[in-house]
Protein backbone atom coordinates (compact mmCIF):
# COMPACT_ATOMS: atom_id res chain seq x y z
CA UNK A 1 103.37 82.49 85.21
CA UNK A 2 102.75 80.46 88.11
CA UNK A 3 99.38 79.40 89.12
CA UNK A 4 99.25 80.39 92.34
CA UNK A 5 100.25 83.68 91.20
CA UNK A 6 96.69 84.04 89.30
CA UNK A 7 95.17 82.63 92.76
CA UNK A 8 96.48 85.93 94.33
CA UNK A 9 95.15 88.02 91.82
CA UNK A 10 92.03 86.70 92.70
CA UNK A 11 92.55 86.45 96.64
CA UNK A 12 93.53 90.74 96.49
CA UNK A 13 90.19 91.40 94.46
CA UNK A 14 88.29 90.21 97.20
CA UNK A 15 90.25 90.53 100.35
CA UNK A 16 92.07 93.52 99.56
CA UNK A 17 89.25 95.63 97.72
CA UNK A 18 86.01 93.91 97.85
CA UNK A 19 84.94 94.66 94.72
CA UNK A 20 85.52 93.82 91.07
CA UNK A 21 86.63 97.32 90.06
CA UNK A 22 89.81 97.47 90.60
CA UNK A 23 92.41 93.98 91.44
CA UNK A 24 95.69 94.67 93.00
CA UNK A 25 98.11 92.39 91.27
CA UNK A 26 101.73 91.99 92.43
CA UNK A 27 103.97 89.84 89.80
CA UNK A 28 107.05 88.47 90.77
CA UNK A 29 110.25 90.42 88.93
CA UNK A 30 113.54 88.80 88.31
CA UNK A 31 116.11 91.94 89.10
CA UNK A 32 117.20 94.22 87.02
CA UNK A 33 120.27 96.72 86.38
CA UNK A 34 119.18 100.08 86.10
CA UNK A 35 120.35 103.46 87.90
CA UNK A 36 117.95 104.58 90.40
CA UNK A 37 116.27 108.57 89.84
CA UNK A 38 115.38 111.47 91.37
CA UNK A 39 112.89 113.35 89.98
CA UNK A 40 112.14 116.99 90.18
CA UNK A 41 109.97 118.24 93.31
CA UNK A 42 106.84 120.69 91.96
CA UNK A 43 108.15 122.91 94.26
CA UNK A 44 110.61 124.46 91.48
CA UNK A 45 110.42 128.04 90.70
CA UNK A 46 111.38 131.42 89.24
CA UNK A 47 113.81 133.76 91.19
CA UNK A 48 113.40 137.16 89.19
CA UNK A 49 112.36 141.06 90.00
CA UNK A 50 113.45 140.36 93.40
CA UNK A 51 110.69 137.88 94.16
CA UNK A 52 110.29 133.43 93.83
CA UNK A 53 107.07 132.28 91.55
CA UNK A 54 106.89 128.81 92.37
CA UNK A 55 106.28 127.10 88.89
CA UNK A 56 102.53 125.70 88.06
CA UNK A 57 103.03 125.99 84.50
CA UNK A 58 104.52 123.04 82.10
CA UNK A 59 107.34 125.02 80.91
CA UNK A 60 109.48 127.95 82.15
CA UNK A 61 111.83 130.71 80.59
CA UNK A 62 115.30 131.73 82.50
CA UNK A 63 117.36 134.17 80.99
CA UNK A 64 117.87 138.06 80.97
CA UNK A 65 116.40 141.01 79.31
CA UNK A 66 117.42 144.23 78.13
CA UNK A 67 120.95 145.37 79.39
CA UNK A 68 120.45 146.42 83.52
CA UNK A 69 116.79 144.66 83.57
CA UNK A 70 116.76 141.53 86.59
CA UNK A 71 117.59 138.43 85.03
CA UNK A 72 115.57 134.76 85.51
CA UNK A 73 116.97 132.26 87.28
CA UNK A 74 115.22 128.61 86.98
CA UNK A 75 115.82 126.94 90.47
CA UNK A 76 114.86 123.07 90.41
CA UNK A 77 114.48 120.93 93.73
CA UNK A 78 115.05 117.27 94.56
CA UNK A 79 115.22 115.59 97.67
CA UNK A 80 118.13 113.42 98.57
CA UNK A 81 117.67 109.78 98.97
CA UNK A 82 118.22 108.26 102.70
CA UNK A 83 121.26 106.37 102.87
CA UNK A 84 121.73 106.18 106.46
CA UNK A 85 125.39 108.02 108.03
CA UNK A 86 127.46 106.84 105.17
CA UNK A 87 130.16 109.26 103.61
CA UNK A 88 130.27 109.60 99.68
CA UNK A 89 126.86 107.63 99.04
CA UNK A 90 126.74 108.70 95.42
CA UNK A 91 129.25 106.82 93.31
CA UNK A 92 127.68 108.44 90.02
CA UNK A 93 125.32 111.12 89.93
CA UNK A 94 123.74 113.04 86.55
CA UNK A 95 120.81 115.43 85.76
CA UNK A 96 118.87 116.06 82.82
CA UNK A 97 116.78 118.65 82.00
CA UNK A 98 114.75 119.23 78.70
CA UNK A 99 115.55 122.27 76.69
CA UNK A 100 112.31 123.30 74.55
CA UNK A 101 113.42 126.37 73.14
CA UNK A 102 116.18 128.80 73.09
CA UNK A 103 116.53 132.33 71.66
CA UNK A 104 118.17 135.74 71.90
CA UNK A 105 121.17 136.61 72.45
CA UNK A 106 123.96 134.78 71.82
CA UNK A 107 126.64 135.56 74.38
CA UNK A 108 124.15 135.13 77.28
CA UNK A 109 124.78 131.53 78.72
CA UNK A 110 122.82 129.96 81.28
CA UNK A 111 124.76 127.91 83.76
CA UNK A 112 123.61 124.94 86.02
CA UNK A 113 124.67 125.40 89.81
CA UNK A 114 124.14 123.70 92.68
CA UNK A 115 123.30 125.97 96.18
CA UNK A 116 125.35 124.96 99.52
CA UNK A 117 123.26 123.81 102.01
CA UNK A 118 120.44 120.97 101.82
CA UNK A 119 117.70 122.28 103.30
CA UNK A 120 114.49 120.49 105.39
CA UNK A 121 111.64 122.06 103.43
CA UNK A 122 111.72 122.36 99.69
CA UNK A 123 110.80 126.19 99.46
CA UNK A 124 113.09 127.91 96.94
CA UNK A 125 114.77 131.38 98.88
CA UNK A 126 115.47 134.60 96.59
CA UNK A 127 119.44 133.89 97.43
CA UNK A 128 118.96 130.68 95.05
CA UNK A 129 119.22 132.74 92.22
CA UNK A 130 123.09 133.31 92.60
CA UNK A 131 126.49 131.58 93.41
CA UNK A 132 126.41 128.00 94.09
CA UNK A 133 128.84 125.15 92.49
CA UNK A 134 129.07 125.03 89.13
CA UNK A 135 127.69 121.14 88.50
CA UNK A 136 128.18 120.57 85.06
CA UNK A 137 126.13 121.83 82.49
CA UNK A 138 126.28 125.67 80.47
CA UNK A 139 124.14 126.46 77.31
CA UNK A 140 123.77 129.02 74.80
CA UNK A 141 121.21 129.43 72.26
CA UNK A 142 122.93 127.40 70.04
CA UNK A 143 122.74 124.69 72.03
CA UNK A 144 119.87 123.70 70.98
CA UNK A 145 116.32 121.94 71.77
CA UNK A 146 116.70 118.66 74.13
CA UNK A 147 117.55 116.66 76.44
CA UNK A 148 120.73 118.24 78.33
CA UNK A 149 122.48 116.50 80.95
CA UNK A 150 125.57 117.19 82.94
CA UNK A 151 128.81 116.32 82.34
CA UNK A 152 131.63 115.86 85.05
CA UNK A 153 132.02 115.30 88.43
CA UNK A 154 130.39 118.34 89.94
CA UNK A 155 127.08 117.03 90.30
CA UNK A 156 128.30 114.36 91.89
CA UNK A 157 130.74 116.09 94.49
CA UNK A 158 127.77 118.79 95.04
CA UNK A 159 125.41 115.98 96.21
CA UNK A 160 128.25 113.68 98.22
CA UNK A 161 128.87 117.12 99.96
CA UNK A 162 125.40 118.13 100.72
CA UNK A 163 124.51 114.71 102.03
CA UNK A 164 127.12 115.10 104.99
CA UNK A 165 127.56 112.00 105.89
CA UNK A 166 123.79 111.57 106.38
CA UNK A 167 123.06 115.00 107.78
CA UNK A 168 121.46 115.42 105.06
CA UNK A 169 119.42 112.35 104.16
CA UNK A 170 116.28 113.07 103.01
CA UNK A 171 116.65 117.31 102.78
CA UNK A 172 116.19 118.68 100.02
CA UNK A 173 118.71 120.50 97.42
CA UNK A 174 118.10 123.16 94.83
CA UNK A 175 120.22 123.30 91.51
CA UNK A 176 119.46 126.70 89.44
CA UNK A 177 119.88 127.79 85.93
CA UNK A 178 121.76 131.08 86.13
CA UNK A 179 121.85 133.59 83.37
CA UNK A 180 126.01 134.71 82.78
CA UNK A 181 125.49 138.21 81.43
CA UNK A 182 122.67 140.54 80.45
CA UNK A 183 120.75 140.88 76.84
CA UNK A 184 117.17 139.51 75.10
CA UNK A 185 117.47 135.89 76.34
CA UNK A 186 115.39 133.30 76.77
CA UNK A 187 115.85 129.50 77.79
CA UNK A 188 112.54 127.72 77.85
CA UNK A 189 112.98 124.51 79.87
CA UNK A 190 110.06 121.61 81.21
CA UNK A 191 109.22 122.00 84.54
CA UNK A 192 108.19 119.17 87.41
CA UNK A 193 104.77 120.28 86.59
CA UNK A 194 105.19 119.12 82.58
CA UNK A 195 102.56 116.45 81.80
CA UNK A 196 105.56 114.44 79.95
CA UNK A 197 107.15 112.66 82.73
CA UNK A 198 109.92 112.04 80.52
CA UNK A 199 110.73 115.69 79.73
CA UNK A 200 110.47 116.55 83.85
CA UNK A 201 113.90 117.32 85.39
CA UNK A 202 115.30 114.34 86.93
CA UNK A 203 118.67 113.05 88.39
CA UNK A 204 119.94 110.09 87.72
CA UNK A 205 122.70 108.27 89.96
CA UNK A 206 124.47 105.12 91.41
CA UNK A 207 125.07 104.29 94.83
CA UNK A 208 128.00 102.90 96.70
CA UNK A 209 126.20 102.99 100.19
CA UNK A 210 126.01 100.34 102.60
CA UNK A 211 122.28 100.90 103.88
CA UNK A 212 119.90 98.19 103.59
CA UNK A 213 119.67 95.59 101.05
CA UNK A 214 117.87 92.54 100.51
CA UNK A 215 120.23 90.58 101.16
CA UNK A 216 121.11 92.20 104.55
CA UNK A 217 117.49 91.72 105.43
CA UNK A 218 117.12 88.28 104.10
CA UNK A 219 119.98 87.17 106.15
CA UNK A 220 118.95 88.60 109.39
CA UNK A 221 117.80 86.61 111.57
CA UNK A 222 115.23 89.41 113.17
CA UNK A 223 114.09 90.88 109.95
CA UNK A 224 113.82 88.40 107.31
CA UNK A 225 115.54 85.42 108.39
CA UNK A 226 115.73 83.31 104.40
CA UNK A 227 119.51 83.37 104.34
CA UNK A 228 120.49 82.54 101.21
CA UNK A 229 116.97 82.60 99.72
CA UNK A 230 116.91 84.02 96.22
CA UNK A 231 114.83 87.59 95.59
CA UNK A 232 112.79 85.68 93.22
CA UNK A 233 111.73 83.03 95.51
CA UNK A 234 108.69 82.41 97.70
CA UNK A 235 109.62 80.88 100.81
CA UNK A 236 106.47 81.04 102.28
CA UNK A 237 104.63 79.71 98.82
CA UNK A 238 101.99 82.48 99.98
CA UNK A 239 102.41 84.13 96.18
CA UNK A 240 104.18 86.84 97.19
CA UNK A 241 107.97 86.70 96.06
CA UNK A 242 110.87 87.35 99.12
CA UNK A 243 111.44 90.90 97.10
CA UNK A 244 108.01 91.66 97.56
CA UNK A 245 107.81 90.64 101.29
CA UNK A 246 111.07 92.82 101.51
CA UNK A 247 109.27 95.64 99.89
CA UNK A 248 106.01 95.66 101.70
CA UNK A 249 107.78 94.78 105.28
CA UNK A 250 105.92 91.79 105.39
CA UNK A 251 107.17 88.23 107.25
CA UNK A 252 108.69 85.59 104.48
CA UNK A 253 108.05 82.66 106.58
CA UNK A 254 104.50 83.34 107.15
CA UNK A 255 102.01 83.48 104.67
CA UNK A 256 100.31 87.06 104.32
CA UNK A 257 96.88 87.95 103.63
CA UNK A 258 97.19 90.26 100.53
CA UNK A 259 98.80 93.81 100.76
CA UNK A 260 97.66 96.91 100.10
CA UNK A 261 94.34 98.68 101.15
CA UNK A 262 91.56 100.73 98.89
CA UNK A 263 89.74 103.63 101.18
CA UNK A 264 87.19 105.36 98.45
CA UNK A 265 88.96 105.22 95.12
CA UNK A 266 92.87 105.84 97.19
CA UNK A 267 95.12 102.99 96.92
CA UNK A 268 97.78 102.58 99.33
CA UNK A 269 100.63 100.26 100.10
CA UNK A 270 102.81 100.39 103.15
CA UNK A 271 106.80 100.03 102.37
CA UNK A 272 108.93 98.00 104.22
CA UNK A 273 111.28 99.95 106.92
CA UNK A 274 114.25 98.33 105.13
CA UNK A 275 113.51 98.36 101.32
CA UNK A 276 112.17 102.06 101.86
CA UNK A 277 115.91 102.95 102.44
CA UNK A 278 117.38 100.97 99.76
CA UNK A 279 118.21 102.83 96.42
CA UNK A 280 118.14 99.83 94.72
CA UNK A 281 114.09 99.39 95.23
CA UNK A 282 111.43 101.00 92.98
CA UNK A 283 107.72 101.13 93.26
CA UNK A 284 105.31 100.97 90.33
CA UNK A 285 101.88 100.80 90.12
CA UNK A 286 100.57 100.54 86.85
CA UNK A 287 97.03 101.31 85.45
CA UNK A 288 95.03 99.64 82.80
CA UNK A 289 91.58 99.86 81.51
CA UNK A 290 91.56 96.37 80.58
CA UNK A 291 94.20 94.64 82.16
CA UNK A 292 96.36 94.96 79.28
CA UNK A 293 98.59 97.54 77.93
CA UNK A 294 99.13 98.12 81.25
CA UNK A 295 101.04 101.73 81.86
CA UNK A 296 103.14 103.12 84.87
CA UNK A 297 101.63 106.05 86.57
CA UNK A 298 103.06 105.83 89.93
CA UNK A 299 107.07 105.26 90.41
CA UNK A 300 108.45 106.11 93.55
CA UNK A 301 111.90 105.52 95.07
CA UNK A 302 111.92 108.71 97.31
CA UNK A 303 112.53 107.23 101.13
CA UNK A 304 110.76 110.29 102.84
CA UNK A 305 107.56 108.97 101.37
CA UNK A 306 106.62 105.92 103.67
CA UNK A 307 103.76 104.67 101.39
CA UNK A 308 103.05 104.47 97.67
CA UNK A 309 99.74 105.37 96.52
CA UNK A 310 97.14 106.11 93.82
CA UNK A 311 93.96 107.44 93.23
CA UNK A 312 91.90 105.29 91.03
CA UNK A 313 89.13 106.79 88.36
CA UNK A 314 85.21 106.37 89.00
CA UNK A 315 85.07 104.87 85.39
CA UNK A 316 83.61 100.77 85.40
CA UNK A 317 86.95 99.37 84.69
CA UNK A 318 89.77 100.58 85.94
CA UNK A 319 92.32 98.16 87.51
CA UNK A 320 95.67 99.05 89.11
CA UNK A 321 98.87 96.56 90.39
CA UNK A 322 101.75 97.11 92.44
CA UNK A 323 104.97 96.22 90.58
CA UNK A 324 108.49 96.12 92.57
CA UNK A 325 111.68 96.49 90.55
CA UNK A 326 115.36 96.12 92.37
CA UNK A 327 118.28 98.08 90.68
């Protein structure tokens, strides 16, 4: 790694946070392929007995019970990316869930849906127990425990629909496990709450929008203004690389004093106006007690959420960095 790269490291430990307990380091990332995510909002619940428990606990059961009892619907929530008024932004679209459990019985399926209408808050409403578009995915308890993910294009004409040409950027849709028939069933699933982030529900997808990019803001002359100049370059030779400066809003052809500020033990960054709406941008911060084995505790690539942050332990050593991945 470059040398003035370990020259920043040092510059954010005592610009940015003043003190030596926690340096904000910001490595420079070649780009990488990946599909960007969605993960599931906390605000998920349980639509049963005529009432919505919004989910606190790790894991949660839909299903039926005895023959005329209410049944359980699970109803997940994620918010839909910001592609600004494109039609069709999704070009591939997926969502996994993680089965833990299943049991009962056996001609009770439960069916994945997706409710009409996006919606500006993410409160699940009793009527997201029924009807919907069928996106996809239908178990039994045979299907066993797992990772289940959708098949098909439902999902993805569900969420091109519900996005509306960008009426419904950034609202928020609600996709619900829906018991078929009546009898002893149960379907334990994670929740958004689960303490393994990798058993949370989470969509996965692929975008053919025309929104912002880095290269549209690298060759503009009132935003970036590099034409031509590579994501892994540093025009400014201020140790911050042109993705970075994209990410953070900052000016490529003026060198920057770090980014990032530390109020109490609350580490912020401010996104950039353009990268914030670009699918292809992730935030990571990652967290290390010794600044190695460092792990990712923070990844965010929701554009309603206009900063990235995290709240760093009391302990003697604990360091945090901002890393920036592009799709």
């Amino acid at each position: 790694m470059k040398n003035n790269t370990v020259k920043s490291v040092q510059k954010k430990w005592l610009l940015i946070l003043g003190v030596a307990l926690s340096p904000v380091y910001l490595p420079i990332l070649a780009p990488n392929a990946s599909a960007a995510t969605i993960p599931g909002n906390t605000a998920d619940a349980l639509v049963a007995s005529g009432s919505v428990s919004e989910v606190s606990a790790e894991t949660i059961a839909a299903g039926s019970e005895a023959f005329g009892n209410p049944q359980r619907a699970y109803v997940s929530v994620f918010q839909l990316p910001n592609f600004g008024p494109v039609s069709n932004p999704f070009s591939s679209a997926s969502a996994s869930y993680t089965l833990i459990s299943a049991s009962g019985s056996p001609w009770v399926r439960v069916n994945l849906r997706g409710i009409n209408g996006a919606r500006v808050e993410p409160t699940v409403l009793l009527g997201d127990a029924g009807g919907g578009t069928d996106v996809g995915l239908n178990l039994t308890t045979s299907s066993g425990a797992g990772v289940k993910t959708t098949t098909g294009s439902g999902l993805l004409d569900f969420l091109n629909a519900q996005y509306d040409t960008g009426n419904g950027a950034g609202k928020f849709v609600f996709l619900t496990f829906q018991p078929d028939d009546f009898g002893d069933t149960s379907y334990n699933f994670a929740t958004a709450d689960n303490a393994t982030e990798a058993d949370r529900p989470v969509i996965t997808y692929e975008a053919s929008s025309s929104g912002p990019t880095y290269t549209s803001w690298a060759n503009d002359a009132l935003k970036g203004n590099i034409p031509g100049e590579p994501a892994t370059g540093d025009f400014d030779n201020d140790g911050l690389s042109n993705l970075v400066e994209y990410a953070l809003g900052k000016n490529p052809r003026v060198s920057d004093l770090p980014p990032g500020t530390l109020v109490g033990q609350v580490l912020t960054f401010t996104k950039g106006p353009d990268a914030m709406l670009d699918a292809a941008i992730s935030y990571i911060i990652e967290q290390s007690t010794a600044l190695t084995g460092w792990t990712d505790v923070v990844t965010d690539n929701n554009p309603a959420n206009t900063t990235v942050t995290y709240t760093l332990s009391a302990t003697p050593k604990d360091f945090a960095r901002l890393k920036i991945v592009q799709n």
